[in-house]
C-alpha atoms as a PDB file:
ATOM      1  CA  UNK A   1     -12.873  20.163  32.863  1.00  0.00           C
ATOM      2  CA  UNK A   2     -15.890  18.386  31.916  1.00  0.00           C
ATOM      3  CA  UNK A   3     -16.788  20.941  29.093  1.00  0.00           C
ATOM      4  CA  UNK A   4     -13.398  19.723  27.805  1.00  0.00           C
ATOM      5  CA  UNK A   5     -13.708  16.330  27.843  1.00  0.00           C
ATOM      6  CA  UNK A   6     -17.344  16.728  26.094  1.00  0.00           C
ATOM      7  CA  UNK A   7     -15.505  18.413  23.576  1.00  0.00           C
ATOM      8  CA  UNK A   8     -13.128  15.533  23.437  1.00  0.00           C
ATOM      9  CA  UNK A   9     -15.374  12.483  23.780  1.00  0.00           C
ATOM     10  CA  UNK A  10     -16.778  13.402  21.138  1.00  0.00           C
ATOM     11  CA  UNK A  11     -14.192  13.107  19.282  1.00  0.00           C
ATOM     12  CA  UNK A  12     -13.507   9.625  19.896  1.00  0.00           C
ATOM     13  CA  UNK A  13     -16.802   8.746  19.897  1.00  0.00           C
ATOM     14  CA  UNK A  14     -17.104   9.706  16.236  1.00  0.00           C
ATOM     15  CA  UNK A  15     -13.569   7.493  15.824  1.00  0.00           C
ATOM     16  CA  UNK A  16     -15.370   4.848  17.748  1.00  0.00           C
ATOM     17  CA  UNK A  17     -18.048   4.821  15.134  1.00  0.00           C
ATOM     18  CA  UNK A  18     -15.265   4.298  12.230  1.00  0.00           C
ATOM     19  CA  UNK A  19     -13.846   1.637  14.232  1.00  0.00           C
ATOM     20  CA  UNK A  20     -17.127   0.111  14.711  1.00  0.00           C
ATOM     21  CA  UNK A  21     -18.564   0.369  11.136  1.00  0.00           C
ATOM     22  CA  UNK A  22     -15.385  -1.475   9.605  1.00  0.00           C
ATOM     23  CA  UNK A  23     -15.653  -4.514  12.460  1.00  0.00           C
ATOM     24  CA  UNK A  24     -19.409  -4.876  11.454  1.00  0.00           C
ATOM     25  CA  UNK A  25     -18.258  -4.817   7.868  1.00  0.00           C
ATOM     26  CA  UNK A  26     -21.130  -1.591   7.580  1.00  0.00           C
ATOM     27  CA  UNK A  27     -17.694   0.298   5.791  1.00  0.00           C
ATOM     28  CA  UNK A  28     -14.930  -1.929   4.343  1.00  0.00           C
ATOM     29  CA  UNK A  29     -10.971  -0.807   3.504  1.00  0.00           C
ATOM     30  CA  UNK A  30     -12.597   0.186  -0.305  1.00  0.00           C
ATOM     31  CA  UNK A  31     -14.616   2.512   1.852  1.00  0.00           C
ATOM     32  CA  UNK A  32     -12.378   3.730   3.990  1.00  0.00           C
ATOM     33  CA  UNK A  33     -10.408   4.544   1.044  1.00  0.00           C
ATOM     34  CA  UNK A  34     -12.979   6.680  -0.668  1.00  0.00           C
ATOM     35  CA  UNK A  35     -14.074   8.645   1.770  1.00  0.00           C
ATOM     36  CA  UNK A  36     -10.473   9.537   3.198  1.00  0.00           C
ATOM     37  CA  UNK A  37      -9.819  10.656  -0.750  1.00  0.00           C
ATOM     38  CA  UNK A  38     -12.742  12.826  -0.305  1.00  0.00           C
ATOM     39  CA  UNK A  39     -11.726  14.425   2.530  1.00  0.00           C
ATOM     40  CA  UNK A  40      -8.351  15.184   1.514  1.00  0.00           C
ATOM     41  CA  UNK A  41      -9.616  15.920  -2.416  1.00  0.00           C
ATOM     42  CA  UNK A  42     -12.678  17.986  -1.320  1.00  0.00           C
ATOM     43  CA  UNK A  43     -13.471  18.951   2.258  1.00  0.00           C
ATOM     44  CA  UNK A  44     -10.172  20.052   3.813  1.00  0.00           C
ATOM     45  CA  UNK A  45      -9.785  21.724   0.751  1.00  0.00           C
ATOM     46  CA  UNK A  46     -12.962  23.447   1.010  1.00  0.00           C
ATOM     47  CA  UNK A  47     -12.374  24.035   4.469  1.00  0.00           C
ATOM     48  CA  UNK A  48      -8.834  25.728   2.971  1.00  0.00           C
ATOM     49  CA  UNK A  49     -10.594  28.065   1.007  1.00  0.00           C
ATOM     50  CA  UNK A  50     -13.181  29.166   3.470  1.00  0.00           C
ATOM     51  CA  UNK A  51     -10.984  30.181   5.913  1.00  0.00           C
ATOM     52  CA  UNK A  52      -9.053  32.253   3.657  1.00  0.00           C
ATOM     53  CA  UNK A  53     -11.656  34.075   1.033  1.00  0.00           C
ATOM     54  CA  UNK A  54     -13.550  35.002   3.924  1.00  0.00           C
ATOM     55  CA  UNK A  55     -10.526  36.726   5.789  1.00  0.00           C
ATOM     56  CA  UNK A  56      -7.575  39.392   5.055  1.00  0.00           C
ATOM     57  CA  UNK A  57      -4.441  38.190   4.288  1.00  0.00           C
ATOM     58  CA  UNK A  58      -2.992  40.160   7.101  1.00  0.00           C
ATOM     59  CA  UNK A  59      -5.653  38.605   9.191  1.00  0.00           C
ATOM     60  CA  UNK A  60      -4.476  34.555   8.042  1.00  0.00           C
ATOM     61  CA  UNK A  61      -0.443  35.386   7.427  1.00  0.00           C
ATOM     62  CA  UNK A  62       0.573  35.090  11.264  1.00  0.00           C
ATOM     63  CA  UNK A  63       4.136  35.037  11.985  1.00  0.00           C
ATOM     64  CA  UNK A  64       3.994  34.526  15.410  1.00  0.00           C
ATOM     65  CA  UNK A  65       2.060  30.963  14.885  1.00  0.00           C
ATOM     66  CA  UNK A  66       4.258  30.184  11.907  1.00  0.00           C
ATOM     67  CA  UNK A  67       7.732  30.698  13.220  1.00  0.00           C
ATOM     68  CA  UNK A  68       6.697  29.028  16.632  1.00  0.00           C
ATOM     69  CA  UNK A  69       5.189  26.025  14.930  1.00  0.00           C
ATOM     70  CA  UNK A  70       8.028  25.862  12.441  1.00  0.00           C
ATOM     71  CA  UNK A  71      10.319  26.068  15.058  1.00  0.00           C
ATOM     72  CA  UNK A  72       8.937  23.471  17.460  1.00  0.00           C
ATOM     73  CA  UNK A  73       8.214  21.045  14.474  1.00  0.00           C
ATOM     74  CA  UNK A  74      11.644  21.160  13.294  1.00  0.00           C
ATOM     75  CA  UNK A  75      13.306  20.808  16.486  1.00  0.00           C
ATOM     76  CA  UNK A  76      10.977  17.767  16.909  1.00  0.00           C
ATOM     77  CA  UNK A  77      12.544  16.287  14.017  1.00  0.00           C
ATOM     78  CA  UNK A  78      15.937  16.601  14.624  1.00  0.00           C
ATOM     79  CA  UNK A  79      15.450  15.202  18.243  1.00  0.00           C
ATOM     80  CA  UNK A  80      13.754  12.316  16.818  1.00  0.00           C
ATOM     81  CA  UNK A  81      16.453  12.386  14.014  1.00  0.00           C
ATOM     82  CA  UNK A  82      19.563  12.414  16.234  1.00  0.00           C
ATOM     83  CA  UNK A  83      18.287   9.922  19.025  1.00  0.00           C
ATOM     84  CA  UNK A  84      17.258   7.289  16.997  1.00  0.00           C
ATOM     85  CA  UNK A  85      20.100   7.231  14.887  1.00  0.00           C
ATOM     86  CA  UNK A  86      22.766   7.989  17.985  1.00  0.00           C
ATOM     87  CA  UNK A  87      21.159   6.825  20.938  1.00  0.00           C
ATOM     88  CA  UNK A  88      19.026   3.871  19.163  1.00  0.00           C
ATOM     89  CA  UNK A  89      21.420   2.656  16.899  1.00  0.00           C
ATOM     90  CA  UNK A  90      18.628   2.713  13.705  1.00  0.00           C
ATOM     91  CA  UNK A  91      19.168   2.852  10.362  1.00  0.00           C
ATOM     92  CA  UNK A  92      18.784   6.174   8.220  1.00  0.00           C
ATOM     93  CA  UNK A  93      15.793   5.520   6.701  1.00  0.00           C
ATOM     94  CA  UNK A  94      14.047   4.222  10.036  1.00  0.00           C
ATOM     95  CA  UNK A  95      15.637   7.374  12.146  1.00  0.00           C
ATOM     96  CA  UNK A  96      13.430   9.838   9.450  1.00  0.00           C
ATOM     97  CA  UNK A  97      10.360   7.801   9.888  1.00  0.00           C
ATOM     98  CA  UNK A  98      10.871   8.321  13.677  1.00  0.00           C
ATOM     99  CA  UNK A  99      11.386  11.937  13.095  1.00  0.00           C
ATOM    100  CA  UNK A 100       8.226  11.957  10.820  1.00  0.00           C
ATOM    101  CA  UNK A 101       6.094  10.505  13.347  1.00  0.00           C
ATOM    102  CA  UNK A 102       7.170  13.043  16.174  1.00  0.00           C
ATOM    103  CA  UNK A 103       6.881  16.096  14.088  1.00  0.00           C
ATOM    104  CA  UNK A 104       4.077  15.762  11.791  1.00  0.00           C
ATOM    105  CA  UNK A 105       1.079  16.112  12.573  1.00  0.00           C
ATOM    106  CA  UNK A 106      -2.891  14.863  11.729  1.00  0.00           C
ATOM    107  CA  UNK A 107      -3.722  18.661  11.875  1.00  0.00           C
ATOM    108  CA  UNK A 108      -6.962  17.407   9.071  1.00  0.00           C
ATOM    109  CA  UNK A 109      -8.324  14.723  10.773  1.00  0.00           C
ATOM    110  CA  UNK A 110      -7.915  15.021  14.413  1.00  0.00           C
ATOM    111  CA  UNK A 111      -6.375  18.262  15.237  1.00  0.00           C
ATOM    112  CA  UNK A 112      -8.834  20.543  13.155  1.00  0.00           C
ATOM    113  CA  UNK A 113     -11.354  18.816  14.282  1.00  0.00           C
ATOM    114  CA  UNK A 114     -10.875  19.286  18.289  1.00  0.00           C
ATOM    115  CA  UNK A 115     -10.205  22.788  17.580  1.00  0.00           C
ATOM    116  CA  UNK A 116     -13.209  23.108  15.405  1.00  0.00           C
ATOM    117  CA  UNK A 117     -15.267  22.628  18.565  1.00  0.00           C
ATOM    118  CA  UNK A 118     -13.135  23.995  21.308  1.00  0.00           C
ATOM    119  CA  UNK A 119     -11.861  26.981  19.858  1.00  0.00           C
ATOM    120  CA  UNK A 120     -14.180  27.340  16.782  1.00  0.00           C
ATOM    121  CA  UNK A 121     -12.590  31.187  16.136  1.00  0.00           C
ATOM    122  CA  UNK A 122      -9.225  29.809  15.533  1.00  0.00           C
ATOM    123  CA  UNK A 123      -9.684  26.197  13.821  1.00  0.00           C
ATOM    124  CA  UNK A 124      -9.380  27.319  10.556  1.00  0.00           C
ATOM    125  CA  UNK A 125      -6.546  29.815  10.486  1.00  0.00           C
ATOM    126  CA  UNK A 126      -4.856  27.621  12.450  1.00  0.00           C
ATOM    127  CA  UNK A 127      -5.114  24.714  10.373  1.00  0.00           C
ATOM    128  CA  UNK A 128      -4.322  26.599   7.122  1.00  0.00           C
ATOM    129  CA  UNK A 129      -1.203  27.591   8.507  1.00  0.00           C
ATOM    130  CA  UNK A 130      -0.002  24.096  10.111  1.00  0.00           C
ATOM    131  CA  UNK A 131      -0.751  23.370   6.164  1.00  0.00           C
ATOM    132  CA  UNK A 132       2.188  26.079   4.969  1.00  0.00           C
ATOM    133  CA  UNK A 133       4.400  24.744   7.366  1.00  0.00           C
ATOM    134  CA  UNK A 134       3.731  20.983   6.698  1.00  0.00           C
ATOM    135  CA  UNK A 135       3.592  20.786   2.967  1.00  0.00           C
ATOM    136  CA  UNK A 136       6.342  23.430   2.071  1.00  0.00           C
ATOM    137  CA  UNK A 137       9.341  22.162   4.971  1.00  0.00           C
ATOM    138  CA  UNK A 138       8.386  19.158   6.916  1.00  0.00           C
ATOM    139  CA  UNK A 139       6.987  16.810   4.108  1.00  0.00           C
ATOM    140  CA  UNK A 140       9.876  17.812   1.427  1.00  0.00           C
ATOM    141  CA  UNK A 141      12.438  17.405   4.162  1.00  0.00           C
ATOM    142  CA  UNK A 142      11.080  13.641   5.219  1.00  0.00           C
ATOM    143  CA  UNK A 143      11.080  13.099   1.418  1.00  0.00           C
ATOM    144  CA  UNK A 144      14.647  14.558   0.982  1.00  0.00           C
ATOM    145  CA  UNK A 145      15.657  12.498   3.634  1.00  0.00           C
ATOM    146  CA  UNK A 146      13.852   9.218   3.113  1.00  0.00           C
ATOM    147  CA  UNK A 147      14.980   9.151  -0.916  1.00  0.00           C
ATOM    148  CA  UNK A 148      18.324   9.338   0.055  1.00  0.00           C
ATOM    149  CA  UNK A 149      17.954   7.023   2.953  1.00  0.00           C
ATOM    150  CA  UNK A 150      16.716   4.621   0.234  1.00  0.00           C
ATOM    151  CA  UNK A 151      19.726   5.146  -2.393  1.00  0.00           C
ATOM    152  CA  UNK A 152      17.244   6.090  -4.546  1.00  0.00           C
ATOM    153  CA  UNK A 153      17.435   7.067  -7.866  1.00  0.00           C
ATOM    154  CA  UNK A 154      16.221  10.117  -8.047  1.00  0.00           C
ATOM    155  CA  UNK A 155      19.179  12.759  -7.247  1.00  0.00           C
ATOM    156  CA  UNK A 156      19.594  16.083  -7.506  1.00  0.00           C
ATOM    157  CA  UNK A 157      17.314  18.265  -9.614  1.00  0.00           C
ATOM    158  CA  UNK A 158      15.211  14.868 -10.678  1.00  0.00           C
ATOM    159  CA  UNK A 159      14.294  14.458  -7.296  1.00  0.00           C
ATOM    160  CA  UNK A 160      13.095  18.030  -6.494  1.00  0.00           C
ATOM    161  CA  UNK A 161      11.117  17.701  -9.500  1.00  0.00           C
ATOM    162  CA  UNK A 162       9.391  14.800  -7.804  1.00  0.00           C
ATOM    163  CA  UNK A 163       8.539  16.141  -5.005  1.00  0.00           C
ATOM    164  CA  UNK A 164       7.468  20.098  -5.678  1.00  0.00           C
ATOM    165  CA  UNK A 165       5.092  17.617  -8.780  1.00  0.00           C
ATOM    166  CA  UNK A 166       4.064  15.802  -5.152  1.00  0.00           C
ATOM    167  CA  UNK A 167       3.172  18.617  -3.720  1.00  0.00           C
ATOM    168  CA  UNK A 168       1.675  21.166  -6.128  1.00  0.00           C
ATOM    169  CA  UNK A 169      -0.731  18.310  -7.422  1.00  0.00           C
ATOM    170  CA  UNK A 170      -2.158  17.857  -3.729  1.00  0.00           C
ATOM    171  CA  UNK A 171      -5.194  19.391  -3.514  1.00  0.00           C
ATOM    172  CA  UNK A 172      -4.798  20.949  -0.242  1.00  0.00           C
ATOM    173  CA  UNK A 173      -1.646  23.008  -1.414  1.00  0.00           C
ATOM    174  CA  UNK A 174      -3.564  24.186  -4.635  1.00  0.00           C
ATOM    175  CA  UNK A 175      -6.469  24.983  -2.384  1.00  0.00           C
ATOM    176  CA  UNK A 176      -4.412  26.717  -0.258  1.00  0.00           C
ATOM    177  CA  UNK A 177      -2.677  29.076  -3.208  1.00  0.00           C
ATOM    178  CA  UNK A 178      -5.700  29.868  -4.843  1.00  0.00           C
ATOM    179  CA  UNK A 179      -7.150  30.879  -1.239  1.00  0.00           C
ATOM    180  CA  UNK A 180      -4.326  33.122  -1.282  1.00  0.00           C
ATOM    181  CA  UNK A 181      -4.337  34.715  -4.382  1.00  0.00           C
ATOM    182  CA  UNK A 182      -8.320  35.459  -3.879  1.00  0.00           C
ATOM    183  CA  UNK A 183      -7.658  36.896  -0.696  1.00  0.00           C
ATOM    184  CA  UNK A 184      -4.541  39.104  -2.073  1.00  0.00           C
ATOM    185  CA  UNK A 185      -6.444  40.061  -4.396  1.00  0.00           C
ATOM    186  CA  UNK A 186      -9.730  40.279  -2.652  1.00  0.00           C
ATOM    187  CA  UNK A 187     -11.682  38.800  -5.237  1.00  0.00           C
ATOM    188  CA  UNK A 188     -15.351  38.635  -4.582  1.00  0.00           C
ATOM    189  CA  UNK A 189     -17.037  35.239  -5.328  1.00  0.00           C
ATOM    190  CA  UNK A 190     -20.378  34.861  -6.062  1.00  0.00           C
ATOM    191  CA  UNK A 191     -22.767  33.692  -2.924  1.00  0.00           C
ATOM    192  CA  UNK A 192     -23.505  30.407  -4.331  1.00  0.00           C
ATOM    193  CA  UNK A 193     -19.771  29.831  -4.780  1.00  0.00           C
ATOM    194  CA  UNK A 194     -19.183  30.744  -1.025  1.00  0.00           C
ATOM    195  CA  UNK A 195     -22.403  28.574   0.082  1.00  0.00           C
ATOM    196  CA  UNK A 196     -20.915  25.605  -1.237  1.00  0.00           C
ATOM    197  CA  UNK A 197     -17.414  25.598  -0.187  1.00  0.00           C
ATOM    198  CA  UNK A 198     -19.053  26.221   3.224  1.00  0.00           C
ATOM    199  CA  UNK A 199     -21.083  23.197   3.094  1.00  0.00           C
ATOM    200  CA  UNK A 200     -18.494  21.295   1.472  1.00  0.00           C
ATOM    201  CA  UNK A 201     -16.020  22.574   4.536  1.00  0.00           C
ATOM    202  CA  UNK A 202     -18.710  21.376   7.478  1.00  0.00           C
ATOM    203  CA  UNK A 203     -18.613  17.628   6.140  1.00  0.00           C
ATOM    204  CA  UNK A 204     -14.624  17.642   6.538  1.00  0.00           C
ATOM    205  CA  UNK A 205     -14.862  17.018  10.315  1.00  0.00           C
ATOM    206  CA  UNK A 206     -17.127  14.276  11.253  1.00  0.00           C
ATOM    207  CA  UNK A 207     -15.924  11.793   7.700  1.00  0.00           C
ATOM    208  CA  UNK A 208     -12.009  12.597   8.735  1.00  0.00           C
ATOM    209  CA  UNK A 209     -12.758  11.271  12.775  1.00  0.00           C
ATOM    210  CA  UNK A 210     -14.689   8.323  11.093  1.00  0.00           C
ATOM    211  CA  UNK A 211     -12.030   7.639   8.588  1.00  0.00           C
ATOM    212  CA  UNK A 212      -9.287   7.575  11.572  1.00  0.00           C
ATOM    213  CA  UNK A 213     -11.287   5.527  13.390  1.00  0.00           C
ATOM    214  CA  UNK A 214     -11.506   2.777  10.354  1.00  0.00           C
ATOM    215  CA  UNK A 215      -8.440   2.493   9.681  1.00  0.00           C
ATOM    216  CA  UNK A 216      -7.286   1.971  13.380  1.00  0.00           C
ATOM    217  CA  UNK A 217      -8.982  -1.544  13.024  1.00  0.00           C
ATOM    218  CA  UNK A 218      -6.199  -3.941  12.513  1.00  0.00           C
ATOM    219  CA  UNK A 219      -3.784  -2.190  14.071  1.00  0.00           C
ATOM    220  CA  UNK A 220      -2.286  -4.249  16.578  1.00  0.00           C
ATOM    221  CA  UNK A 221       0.037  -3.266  20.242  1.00  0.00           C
ATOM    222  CA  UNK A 222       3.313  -5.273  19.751  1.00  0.00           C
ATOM    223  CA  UNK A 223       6.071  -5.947  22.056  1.00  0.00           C
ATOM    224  CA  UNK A 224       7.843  -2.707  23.846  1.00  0.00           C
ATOM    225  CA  UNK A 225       9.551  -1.095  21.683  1.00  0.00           C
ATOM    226  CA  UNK A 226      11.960   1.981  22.484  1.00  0.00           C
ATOM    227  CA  UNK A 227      11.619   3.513  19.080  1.00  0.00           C
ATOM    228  CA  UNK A 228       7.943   3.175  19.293  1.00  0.00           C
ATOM    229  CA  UNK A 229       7.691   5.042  23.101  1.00  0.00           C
ATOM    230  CA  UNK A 230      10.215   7.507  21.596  1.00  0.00           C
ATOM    231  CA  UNK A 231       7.733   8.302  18.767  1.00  0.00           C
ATOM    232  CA  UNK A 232       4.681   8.471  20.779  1.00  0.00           C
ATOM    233  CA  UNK A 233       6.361  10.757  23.758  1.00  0.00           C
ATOM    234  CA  UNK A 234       7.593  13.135  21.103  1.00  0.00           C
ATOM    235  CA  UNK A 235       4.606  13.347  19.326  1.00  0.00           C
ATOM    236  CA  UNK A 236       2.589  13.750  22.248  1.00  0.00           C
ATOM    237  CA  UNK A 237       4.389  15.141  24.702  1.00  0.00           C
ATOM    238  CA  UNK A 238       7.495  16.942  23.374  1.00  0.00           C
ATOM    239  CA  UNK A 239       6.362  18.282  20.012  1.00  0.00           C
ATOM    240  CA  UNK A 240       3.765  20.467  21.720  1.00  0.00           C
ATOM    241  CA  UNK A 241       6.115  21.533  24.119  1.00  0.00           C
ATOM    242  CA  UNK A 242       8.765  22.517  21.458  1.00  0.00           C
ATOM    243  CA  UNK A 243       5.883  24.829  19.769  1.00  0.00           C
ATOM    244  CA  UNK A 244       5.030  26.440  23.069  1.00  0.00           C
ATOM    245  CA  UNK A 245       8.580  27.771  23.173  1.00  0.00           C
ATOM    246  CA  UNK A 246       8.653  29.117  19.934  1.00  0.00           C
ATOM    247  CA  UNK A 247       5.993  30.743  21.046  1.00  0.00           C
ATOM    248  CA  UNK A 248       7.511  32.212  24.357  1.00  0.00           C
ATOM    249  CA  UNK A 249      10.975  33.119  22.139  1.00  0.00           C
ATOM    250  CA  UNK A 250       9.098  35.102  19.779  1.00  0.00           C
ATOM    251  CA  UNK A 251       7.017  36.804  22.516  1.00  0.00           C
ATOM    252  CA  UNK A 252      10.655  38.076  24.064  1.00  0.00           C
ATOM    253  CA  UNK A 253      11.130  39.794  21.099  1.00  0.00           C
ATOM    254  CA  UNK A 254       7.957  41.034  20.612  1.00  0.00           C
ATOM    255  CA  UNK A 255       6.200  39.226  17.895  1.00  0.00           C
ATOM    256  CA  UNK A 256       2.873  37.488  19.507  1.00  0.00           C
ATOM    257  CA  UNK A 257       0.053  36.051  17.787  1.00  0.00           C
ATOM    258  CA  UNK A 258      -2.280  37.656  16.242  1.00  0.00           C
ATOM    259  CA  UNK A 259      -5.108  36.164  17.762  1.00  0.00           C
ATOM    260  CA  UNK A 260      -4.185  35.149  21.527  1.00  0.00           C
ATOM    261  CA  UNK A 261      -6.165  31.713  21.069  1.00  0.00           C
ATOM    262  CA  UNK A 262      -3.381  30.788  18.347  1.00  0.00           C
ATOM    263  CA  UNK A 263      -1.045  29.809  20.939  1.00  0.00           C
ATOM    264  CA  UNK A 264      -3.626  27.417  22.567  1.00  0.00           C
ATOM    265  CA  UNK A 265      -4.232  26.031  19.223  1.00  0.00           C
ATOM    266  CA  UNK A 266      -0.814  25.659  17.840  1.00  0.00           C
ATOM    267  CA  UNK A 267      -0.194  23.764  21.141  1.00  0.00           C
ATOM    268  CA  UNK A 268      -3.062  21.208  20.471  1.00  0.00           C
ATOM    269  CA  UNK A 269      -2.313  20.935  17.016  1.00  0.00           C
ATOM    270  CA  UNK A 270       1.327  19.746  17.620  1.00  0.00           C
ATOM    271  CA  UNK A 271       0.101  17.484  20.123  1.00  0.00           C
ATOM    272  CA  UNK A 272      -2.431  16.092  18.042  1.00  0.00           C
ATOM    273  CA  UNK A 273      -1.507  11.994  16.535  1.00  0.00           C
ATOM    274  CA  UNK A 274       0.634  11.656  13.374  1.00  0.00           C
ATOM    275  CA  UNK A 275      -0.651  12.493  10.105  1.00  0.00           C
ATOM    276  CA  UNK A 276      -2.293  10.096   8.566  1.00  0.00           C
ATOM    277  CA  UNK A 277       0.184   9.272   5.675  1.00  0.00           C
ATOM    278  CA  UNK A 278       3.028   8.499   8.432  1.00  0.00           C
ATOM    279  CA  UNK A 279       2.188   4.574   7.936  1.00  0.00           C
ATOM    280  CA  UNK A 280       1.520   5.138   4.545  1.00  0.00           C
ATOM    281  CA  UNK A 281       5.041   6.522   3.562  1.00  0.00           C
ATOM    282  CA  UNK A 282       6.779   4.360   6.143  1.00  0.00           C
ATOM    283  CA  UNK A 283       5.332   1.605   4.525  1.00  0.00           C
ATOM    284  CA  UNK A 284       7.346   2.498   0.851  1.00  0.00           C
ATOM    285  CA  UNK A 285      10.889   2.019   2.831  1.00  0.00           C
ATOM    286  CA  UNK A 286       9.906  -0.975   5.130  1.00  0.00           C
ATOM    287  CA  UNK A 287       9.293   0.842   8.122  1.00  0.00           C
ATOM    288  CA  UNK A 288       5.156   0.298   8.401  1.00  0.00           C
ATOM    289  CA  UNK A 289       5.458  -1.988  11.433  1.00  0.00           C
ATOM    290  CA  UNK A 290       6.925   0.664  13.905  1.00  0.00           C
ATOM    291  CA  UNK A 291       4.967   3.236  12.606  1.00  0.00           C
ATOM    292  CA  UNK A 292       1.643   1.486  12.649  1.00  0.00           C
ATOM    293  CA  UNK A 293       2.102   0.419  16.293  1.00  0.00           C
ATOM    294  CA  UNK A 294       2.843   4.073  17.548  1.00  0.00           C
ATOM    295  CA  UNK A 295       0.201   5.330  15.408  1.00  0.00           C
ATOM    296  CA  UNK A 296      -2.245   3.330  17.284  1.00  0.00           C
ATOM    297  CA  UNK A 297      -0.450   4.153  20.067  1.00  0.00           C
ATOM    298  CA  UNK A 298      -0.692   7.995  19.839  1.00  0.00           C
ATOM    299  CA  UNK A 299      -4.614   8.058  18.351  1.00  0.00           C
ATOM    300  CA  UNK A 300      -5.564   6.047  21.928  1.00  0.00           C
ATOM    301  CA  UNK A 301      -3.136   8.209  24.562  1.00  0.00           C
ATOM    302  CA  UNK A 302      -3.945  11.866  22.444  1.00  0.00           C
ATOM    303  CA  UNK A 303      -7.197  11.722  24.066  1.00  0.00           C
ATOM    304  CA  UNK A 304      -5.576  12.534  27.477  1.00  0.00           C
ATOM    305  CA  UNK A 305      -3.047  14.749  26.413  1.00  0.00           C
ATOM    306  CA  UNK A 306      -5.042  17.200  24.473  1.00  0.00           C
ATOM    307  CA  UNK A 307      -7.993  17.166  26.946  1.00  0.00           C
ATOM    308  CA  UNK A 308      -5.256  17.894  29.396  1.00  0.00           C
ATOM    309  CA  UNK A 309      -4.028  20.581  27.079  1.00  0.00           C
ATOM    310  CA  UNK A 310      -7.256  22.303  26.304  1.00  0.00           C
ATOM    311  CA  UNK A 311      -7.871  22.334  30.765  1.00  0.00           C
ATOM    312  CA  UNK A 312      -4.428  23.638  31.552  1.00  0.00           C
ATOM    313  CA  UNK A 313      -3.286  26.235  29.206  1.00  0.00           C
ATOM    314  CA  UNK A 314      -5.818  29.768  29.485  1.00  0.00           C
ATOM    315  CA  UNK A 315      -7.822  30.574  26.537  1.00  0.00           C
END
């Protein structure tokens, strides 16, 4: 147990720090800003890369870990959906952002980062594939959703063009194809070429837990809320616990991971805060208030639900 929360303290330690710097004005929101583009422009991009030129593609492409986590994410969202719309009595648009918040998750900047020291093997795989799932169903479907929520518009074909322009100018998803396609075609790339995308990888880590911890500062606990404890529990608690039976279905019929750590991993990933653009999107349809309170929420409790993750379930 204490090797675990080592692994964790550190962790928020390293958020501490952001938090820190941006009360003693050392990093301002400007900052904050900058470095958060690099890491999502550069790092966990490089990181992308690295994990797959330097594997097979039969090696990264892991059913097992993608159906489970596809599963458990989606079911997360409709659970989220259905009970804050039914049960909660919230509007369309503030029902997806609940559903957003409980099945997305800050697999760059917190949950990569955990796994990166507690199961170093599978961090990267792992995070490239929460990055399939993420950009090619979750995000469009919040999008889908959230547009039409909004009366937008944008209908139809006009809005798909929007989004697949959304998503195949993020630098993580182009990272990610071209990762592919040099692993399909196992293209060999020059050492200096590999050197630096491996340096450029390492930084991703400790700037994304600083970054998180920056932009917690403001962030203020509000009255109870039910949609807020609904967000954080399902995030937390029943996101994770979604994933780990995908996992278990998929084992009945035979298809495991290939790596056993996967299932340890997808389990902390799903567990880990929402992703950082939760706020940020919420924000566009009037919903920033609810999601900024769980997000602060969630960063705080996630340190004893994934330490209690990474002690219970066997590597």
């Amino acid at each position: 147990m204490l090797d675990v929360i080592s692994t964790t303290s550190v962790v928020f330690m390293l958020m501490g720090i952001g938090y820190v710097a941006v009360v003693l004005a050392v990093l301002t929101a400007a900052d904050l800003a900058a470095l958060g583009k690099f890491v999502v422009s550069i790092a966990l991009p490089g990181l992308i890369l690295q994990a797959l030129i330097s594997r097979d593609l039969s090696e990264i492409f892991d059913l097992a870990y993608i159906g489970a986590y596809l599963f458990g994410s989606l079911a997360a969202f409709a659970i989220g959906y259905v009970v804050s719309r039914r049960v909660l009595g919230m509007s369309s648009a503030a029902s997806t952002f609940q559903a957003m918040g409980m099945s997305c998750s800050n697999s760059g900047y917190v949950g990569y980062p955990i796994l990166a020291m507690a199961l170093p093997s599978a961090a990267a795989i792992a995070f490239a594939l929460d990055v399939v799932v993420e950009n090619t169903v979750m995000i469009p479907l919040m999008l889908l959703l959230a547009e039409r929520a909004g009366h937008s518009e944008a209908k139809g074909m006009v809005l798909v063009r929007i989004i697949a322009r959304r998503l195949f100018t993020s630098p993580i998803v182009l990272s990610l194809i071209i990762g592919l396609a040099i692993s399909l075609m196992h293209v060999p790339l020059p050492g200096p070429v590999t050197k630096s995308v491996s340096v450029v990888s390492a930084s991703s880590v400790a700037v994304a837990l600083v970054v998180i911890g920056g932009t917690l500062y403001g962030l203020k606990p509000g009255a109870f809320d039910p949609g807020v404890a609904l967000v954080v529990a399902g995030k937390l608690l029943l996101h994770p616990f979604l994933v780990f039976l995908g996992f278990e279905g998929l084992a009945t019929v035979g298809i495991v991971p290939n790596d056993p750590l996967l299932l340890k991993a997808g389990i902390v990933m799903a567990g880990s805060p929402a992703m950082t653009m939760y706020p940020i999107f919420a924000q566009r349809y009037g919903q920033q208030e609810r999601a900024a309170q769980a997000m602060l929420a969630m960063t705080l409790l996630s340190f004893f639900t994934i330490s209690a993750a990474l002690y219970l379930i066997p590597d």
